[in-house]
PDB file of N, CA and C in Angstrom:
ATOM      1  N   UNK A   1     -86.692-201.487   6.576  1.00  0.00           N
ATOM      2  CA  UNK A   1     -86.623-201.866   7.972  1.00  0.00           C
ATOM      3  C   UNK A   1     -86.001-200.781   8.822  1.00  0.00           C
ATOM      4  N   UNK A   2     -85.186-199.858   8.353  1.00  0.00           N
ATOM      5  CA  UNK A   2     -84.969-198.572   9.131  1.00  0.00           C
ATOM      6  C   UNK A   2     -84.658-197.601   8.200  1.00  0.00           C
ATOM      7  N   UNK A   3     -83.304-197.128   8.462  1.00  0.00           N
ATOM      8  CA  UNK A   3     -82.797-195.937   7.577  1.00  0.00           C
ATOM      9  C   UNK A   3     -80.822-195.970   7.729  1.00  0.00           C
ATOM     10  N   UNK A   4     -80.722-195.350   6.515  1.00  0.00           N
ATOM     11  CA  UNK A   4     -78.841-195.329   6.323  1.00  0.00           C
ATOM     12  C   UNK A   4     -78.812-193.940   6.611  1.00  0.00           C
ATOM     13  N   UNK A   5     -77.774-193.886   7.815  1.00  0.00           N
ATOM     14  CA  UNK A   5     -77.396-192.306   7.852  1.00  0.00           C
ATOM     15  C   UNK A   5     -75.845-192.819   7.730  1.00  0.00           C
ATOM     16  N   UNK A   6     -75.604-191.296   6.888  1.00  0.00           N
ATOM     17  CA  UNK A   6     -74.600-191.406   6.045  1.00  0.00           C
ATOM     18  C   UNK A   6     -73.252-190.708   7.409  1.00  0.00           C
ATOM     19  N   UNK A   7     -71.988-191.366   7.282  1.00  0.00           N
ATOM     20  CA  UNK A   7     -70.660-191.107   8.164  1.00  0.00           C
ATOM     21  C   UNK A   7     -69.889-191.359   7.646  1.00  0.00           C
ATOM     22  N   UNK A   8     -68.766-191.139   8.097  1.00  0.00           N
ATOM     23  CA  UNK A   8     -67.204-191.309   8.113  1.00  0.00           C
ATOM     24  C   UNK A   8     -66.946-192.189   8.509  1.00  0.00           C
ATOM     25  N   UNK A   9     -65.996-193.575   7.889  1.00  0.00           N
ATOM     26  CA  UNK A   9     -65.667-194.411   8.857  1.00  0.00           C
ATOM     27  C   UNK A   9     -64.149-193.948  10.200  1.00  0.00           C
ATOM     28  N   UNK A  10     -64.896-194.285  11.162  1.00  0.00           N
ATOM     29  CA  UNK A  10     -64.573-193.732  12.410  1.00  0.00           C
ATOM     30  C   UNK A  10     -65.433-193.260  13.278  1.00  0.00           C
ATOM     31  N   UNK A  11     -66.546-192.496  12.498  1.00  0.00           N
ATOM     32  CA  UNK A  11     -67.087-191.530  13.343  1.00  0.00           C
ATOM     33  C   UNK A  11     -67.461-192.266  14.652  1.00  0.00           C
ATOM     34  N   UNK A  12     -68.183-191.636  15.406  1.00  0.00           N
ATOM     35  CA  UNK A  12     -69.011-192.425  16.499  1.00  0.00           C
ATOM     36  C   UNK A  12     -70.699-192.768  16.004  1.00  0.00           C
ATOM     37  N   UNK A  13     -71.111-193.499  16.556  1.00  0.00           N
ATOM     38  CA  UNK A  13     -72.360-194.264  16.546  1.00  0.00           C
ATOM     39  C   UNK A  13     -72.893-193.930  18.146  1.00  0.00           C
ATOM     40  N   UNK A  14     -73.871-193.256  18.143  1.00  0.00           N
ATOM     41  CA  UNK A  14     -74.254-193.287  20.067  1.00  0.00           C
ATOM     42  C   UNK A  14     -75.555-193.769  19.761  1.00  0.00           C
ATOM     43  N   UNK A  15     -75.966-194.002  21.323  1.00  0.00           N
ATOM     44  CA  UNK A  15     -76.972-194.747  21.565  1.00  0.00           C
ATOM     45  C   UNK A  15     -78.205-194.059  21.802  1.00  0.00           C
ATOM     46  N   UNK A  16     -79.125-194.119  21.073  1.00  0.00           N
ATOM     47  CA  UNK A  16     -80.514-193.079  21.413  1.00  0.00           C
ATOM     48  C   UNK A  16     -80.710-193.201  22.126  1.00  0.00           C
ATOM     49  N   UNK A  17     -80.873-193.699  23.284  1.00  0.00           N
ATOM     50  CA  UNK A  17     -81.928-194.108  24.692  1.00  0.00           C
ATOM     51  C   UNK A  17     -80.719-195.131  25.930  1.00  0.00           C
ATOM     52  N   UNK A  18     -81.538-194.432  26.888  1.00  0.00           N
ATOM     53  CA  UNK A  18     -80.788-195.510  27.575  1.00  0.00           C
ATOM     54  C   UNK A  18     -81.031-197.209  27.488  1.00  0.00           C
ATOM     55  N   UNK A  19     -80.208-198.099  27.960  1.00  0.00           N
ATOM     56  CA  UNK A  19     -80.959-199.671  27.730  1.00  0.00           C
ATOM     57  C   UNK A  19     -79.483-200.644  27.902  1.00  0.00           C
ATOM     58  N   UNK A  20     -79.826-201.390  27.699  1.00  0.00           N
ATOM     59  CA  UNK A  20     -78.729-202.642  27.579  1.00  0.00           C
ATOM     60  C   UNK A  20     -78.657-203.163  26.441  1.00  0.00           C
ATOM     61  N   UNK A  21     -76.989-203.723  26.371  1.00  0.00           N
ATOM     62  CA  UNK A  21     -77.087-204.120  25.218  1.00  0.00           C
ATOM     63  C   UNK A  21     -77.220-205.857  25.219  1.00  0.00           C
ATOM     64  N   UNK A  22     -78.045-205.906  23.960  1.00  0.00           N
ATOM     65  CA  UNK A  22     -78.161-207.370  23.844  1.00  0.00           C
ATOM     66  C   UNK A  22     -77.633-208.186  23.314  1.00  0.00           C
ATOM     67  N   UNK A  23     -77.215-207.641  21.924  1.00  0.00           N
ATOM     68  CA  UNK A  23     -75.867-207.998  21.101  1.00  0.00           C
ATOM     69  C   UNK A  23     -74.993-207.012  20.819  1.00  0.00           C
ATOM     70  N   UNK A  24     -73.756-207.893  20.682  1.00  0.00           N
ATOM     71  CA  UNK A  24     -73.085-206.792  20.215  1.00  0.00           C
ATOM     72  C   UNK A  24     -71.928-207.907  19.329  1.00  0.00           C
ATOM     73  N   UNK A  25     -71.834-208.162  17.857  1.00  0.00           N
ATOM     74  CA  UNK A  25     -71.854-209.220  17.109  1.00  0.00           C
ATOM     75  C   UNK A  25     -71.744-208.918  15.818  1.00  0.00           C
ATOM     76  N   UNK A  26     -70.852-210.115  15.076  1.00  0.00           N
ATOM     77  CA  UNK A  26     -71.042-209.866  13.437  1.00  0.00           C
ATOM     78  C   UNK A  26     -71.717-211.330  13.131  1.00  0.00           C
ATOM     79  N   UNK A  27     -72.555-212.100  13.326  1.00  0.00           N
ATOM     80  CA  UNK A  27     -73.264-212.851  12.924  1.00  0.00           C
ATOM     81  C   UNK A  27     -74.420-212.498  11.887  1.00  0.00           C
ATOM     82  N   UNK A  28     -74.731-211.977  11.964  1.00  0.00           N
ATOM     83  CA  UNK A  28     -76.375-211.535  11.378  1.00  0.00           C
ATOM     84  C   UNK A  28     -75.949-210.656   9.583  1.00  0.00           C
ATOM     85  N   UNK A  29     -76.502-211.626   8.992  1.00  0.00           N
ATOM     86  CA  UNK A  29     -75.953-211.483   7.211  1.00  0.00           C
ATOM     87  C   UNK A  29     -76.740-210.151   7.224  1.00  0.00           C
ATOM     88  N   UNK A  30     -75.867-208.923   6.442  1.00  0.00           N
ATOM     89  CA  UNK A  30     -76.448-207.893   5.912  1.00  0.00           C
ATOM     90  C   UNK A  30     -76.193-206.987   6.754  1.00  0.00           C
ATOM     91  N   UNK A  31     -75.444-207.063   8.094  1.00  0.00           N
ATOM     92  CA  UNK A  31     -75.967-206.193   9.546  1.00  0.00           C
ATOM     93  C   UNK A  31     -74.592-205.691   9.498  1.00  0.00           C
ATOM     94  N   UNK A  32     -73.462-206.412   9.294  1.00  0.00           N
ATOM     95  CA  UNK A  32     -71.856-206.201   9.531  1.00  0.00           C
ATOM     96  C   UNK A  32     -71.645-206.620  11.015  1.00  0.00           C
ATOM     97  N   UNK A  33     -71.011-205.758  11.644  1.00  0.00           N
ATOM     98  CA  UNK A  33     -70.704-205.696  13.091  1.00  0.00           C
ATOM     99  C   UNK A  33     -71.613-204.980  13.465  1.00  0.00           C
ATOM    100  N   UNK A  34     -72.672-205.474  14.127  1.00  0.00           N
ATOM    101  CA  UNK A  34     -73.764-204.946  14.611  1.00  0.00           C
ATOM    102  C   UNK A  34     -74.278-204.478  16.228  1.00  0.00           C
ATOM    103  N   UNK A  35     -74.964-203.514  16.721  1.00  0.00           N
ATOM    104  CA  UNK A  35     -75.155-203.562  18.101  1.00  0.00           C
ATOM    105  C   UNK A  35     -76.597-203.350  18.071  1.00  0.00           C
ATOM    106  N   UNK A  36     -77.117-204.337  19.151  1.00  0.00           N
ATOM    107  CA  UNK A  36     -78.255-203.899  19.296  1.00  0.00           C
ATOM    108  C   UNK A  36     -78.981-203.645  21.064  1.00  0.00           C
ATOM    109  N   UNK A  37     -79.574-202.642  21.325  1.00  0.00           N
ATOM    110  CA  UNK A  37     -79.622-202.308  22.565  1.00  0.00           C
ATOM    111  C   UNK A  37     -81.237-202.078  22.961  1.00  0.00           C
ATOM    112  N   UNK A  38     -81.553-202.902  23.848  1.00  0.00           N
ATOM    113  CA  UNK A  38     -83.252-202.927  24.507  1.00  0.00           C
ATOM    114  C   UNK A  38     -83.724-201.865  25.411  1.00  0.00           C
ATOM    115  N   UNK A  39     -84.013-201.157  25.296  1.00  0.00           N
ATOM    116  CA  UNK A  39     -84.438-199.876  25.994  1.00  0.00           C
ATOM    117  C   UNK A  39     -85.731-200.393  26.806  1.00  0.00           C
ATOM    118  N   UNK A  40     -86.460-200.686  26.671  1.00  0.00           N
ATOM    119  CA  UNK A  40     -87.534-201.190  27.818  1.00  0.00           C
ATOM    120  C   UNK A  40     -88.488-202.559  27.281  1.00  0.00           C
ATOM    121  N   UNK A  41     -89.647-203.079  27.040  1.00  0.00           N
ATOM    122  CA  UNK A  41     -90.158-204.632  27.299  1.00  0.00           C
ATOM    123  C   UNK A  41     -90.574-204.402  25.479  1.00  0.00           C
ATOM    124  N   UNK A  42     -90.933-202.917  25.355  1.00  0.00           N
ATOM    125  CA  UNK A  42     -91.295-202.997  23.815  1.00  0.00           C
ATOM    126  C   UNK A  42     -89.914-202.865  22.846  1.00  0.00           C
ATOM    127  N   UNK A  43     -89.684-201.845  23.157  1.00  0.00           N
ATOM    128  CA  UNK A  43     -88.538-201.050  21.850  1.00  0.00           C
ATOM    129  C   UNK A  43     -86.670-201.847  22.114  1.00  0.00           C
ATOM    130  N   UNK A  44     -86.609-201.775  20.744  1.00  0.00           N
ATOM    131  CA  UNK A  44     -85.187-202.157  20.684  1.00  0.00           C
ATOM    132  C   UNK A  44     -84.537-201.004  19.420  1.00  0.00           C
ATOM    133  N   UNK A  45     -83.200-201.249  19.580  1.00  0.00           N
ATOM    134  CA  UNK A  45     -82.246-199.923  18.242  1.00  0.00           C
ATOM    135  C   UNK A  45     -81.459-200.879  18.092  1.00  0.00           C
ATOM    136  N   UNK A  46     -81.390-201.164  16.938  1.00  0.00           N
ATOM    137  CA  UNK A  46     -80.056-201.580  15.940  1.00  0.00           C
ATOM    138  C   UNK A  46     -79.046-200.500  15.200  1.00  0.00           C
ATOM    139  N   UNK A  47     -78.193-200.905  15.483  1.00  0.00           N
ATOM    140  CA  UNK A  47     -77.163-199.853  14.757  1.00  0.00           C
ATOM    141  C   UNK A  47     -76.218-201.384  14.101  1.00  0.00           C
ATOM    142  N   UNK A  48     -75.885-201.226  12.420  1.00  0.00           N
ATOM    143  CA  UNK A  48     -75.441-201.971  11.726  1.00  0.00           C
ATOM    144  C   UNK A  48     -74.186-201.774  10.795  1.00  0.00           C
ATOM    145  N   UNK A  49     -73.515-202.192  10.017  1.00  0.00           N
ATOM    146  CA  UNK A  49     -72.290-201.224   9.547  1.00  0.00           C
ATOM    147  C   UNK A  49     -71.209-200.917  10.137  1.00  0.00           C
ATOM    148  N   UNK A  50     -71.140-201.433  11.580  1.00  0.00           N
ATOM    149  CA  UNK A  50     -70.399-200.578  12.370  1.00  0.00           C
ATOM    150  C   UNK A  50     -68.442-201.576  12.118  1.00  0.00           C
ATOM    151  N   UNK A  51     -67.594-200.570  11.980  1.00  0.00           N
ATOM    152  CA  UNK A  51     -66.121-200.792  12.058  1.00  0.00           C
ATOM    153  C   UNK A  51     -65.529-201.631  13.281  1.00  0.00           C
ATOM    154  N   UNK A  52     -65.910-201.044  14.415  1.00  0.00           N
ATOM    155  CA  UNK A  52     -65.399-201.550  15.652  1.00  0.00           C
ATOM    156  C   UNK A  52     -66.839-201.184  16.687  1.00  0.00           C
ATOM    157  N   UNK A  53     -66.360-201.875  17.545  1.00  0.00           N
ATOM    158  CA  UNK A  53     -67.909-202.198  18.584  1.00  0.00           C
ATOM    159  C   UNK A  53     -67.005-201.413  20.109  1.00  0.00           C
ATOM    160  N   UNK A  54     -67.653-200.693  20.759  1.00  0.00           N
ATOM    161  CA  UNK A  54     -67.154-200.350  22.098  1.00  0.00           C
ATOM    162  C   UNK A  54     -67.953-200.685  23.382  1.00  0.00           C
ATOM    163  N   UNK A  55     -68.947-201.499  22.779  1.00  0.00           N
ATOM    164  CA  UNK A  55     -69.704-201.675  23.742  1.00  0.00           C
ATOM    165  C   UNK A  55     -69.772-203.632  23.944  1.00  0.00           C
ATOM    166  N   UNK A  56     -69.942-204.323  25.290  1.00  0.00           N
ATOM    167  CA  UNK A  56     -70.524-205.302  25.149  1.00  0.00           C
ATOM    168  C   UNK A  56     -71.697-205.862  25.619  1.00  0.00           C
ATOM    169  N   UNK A  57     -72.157-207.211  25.231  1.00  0.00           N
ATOM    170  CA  UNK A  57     -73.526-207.438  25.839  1.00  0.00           C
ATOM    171  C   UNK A  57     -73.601-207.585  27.423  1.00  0.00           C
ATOM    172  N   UNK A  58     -74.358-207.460  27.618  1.00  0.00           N
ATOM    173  CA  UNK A  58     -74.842-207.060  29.262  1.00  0.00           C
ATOM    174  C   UNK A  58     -74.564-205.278  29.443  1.00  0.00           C
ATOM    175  N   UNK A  59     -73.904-204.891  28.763  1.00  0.00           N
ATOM    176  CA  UNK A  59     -73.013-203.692  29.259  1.00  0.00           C
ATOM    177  C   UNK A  59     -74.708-202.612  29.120  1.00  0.00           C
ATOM    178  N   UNK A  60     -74.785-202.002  30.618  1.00  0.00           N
ATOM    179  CA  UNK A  60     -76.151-200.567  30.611  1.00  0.00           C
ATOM    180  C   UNK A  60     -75.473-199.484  30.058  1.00  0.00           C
ATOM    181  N   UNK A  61     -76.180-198.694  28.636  1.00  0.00           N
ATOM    182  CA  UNK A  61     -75.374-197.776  28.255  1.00  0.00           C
ATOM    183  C   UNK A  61     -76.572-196.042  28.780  1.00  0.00           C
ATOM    184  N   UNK A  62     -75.911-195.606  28.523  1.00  0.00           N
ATOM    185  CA  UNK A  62     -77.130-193.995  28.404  1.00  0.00           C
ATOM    186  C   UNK A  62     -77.009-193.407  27.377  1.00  0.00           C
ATOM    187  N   UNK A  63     -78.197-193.014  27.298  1.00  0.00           N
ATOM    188  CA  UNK A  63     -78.529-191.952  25.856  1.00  0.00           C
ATOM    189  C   UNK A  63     -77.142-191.324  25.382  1.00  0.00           C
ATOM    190  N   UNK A  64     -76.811-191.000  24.130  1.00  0.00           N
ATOM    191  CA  UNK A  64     -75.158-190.172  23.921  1.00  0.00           C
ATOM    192  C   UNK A  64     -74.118-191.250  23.979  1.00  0.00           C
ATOM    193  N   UNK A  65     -74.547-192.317  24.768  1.00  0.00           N
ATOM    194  CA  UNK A  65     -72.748-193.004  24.748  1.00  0.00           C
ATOM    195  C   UNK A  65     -72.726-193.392  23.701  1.00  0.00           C
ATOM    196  N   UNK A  66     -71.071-193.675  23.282  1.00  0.00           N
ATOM    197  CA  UNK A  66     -70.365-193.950  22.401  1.00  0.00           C
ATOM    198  C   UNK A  66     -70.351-195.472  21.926  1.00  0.00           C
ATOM    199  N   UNK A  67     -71.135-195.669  21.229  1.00  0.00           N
ATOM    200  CA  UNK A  67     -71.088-197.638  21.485  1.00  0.00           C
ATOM    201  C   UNK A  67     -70.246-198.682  20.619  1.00  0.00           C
ATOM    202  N   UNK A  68     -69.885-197.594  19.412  1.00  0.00           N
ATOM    203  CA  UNK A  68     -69.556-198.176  18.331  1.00  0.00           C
ATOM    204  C   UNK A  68     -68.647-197.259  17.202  1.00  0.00           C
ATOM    205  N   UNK A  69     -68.114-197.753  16.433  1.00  0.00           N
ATOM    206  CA  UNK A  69     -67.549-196.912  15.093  1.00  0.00           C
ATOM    207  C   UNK A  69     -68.171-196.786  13.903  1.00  0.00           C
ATOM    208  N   UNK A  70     -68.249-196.359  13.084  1.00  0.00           N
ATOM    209  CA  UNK A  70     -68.997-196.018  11.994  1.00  0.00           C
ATOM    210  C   UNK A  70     -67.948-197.165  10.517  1.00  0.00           C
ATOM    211  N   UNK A  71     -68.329-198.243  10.139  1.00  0.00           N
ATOM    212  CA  UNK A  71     -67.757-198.896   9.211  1.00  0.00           C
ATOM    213  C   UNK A  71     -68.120-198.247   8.008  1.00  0.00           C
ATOM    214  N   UNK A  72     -68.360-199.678   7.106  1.00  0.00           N
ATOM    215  CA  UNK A  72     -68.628-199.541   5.496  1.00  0.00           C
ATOM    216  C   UNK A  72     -70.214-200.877   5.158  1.00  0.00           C
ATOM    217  N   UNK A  73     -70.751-200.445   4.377  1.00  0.00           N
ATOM    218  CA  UNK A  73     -71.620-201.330   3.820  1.00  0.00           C
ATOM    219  C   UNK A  73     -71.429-202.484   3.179  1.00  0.00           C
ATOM    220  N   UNK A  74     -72.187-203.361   2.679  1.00  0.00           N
ATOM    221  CA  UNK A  74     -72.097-204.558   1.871  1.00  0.00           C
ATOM    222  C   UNK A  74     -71.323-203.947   1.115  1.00  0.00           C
ATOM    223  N   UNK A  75     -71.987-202.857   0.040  1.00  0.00           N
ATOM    224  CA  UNK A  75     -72.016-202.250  -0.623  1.00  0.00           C
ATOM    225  C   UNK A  75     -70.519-201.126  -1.219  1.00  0.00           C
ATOM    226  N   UNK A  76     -69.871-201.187   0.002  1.00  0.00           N
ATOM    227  CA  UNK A  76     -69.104-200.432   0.069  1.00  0.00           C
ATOM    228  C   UNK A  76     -69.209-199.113   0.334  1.00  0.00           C
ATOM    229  N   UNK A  77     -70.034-198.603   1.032  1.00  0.00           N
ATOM    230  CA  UNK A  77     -70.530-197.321   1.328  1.00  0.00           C
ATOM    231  C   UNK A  77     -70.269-196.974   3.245  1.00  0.00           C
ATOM    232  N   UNK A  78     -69.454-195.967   3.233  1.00  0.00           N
ATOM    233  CA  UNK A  78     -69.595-195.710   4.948  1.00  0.00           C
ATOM    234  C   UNK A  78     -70.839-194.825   5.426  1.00  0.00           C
ATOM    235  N   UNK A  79     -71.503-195.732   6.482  1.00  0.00           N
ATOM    236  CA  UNK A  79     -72.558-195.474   6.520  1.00  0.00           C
ATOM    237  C   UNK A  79     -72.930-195.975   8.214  1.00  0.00           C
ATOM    238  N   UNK A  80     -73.897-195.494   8.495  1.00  0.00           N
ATOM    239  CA  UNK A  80     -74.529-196.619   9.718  1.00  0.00           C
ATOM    240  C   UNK A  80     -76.189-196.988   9.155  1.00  0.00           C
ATOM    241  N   UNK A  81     -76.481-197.955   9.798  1.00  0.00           N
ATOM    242  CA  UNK A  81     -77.602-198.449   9.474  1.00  0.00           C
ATOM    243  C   UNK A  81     -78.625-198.583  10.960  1.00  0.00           C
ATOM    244  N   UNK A  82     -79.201-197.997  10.848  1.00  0.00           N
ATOM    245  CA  UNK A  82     -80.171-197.933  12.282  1.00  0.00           C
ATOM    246  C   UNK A  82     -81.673-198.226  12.284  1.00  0.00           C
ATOM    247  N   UNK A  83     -82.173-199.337  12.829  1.00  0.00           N
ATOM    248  CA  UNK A  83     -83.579-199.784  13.406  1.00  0.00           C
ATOM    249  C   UNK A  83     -84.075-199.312  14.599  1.00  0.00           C
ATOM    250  N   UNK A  84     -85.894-198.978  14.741  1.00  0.00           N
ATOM    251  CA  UNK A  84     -85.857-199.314  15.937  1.00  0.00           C
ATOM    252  C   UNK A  84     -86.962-200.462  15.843  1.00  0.00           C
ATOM    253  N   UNK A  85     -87.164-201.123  16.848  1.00  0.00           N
ATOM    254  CA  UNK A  85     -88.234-202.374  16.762  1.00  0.00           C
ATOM    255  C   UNK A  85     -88.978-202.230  17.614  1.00  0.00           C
ATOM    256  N   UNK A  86     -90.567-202.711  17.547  1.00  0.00           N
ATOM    257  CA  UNK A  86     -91.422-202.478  18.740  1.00  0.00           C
ATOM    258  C   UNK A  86     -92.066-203.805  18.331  1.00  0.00           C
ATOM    259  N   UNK A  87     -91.720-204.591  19.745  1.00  0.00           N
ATOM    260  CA  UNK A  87     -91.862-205.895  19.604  1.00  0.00           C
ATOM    261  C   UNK A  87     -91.750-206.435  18.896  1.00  0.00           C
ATOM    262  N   UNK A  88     -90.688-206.407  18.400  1.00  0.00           N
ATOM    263  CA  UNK A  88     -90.058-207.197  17.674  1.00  0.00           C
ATOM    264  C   UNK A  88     -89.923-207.138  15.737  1.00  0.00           C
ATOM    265  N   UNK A  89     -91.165-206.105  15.764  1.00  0.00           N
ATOM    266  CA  UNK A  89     -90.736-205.590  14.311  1.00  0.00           C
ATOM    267  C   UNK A  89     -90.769-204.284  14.209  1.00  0.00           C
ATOM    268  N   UNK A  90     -90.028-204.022  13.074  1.00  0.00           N
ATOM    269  CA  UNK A  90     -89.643-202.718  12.861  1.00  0.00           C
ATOM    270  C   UNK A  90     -90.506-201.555  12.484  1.00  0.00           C
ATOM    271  N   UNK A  91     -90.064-200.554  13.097  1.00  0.00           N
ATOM    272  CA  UNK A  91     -91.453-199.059  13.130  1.00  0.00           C
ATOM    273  C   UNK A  91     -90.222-197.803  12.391  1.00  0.00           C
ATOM    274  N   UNK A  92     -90.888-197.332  11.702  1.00  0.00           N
ATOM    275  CA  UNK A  92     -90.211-196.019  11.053  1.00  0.00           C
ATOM    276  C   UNK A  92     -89.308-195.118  11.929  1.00  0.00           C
ATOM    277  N   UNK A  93     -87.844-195.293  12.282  1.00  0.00           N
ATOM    278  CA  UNK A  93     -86.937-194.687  12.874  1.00  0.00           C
ATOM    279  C   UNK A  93     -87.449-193.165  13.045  1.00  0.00           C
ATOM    280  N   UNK A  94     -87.813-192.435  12.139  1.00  0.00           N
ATOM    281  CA  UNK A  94     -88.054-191.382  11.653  1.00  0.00           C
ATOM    282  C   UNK A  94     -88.823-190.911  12.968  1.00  0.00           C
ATOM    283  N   UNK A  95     -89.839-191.436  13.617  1.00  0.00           N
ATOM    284  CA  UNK A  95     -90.929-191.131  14.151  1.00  0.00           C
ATOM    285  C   UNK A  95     -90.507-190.754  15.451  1.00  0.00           C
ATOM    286  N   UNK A  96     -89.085-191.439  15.827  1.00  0.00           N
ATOM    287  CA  UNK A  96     -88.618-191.665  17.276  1.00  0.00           C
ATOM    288  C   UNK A  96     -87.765-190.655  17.319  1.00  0.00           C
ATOM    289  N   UNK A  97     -86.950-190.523  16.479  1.00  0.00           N
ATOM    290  CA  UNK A  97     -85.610-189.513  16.637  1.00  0.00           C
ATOM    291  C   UNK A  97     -86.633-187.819  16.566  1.00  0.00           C
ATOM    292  N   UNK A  98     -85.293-186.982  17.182  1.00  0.00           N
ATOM    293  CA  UNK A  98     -84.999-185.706  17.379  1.00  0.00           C
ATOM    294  C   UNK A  98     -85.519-185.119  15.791  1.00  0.00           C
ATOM    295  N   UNK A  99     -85.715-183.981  15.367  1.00  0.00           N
ATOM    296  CA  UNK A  99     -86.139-183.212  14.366  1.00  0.00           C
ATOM    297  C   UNK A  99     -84.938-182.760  13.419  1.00  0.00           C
ATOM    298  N   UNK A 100     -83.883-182.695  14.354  1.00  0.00           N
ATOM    299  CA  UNK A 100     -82.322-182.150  14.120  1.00  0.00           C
ATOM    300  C   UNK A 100     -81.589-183.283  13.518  1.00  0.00           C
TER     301      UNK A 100
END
């Protein structure tokens, strides 16, 4: 459903795109403290794993901001976990991000 990029817990988590956030929550089994932010009517980004949250719902963020901390996995692994969704299901992260 996306991809684990590997961090430090602490690091920062930023936001690919500009958008709002829609959640920002530890409900969702498997996700941890999770944020997730709607960039326009199709696409959404999940970022999962996360330690501490800096962002809340309603809150408009821009590309680069800081939204979140970098936690630990189910698993025990520090990590972030990142989706993006196009309408509502998930499309290969890979395709969207930077080359770098």
């Amino acid at each position: 459903k996306g991809i684990d990029i590997a961090g430090k817990k602490g690091d920062k988590v930023v936001a690919a795109a500009d958008g709002v956030v829609v959640y920002a929550g530890g409900n969702l089994r498997g996700y941890g403290k999770l944020v997730i932010i709607k960039h326009n009517d199709n696409y959404l980004s999940a970022y999962g794993n996360n330690d501490s949250m800096l962002v809340k719902e309603g809150e408009s963020v821009k590309a680069g901001k800081s939204i979140a901390r970098v936690g630990k996995s189910a698993a025990d692994v520090e990590m972030l976990h990142f989706e993006i969704r196009r309408d509502g299901k998930p499309v290969d992260p890979m395709k969207y991000l930077p080359a770098s």
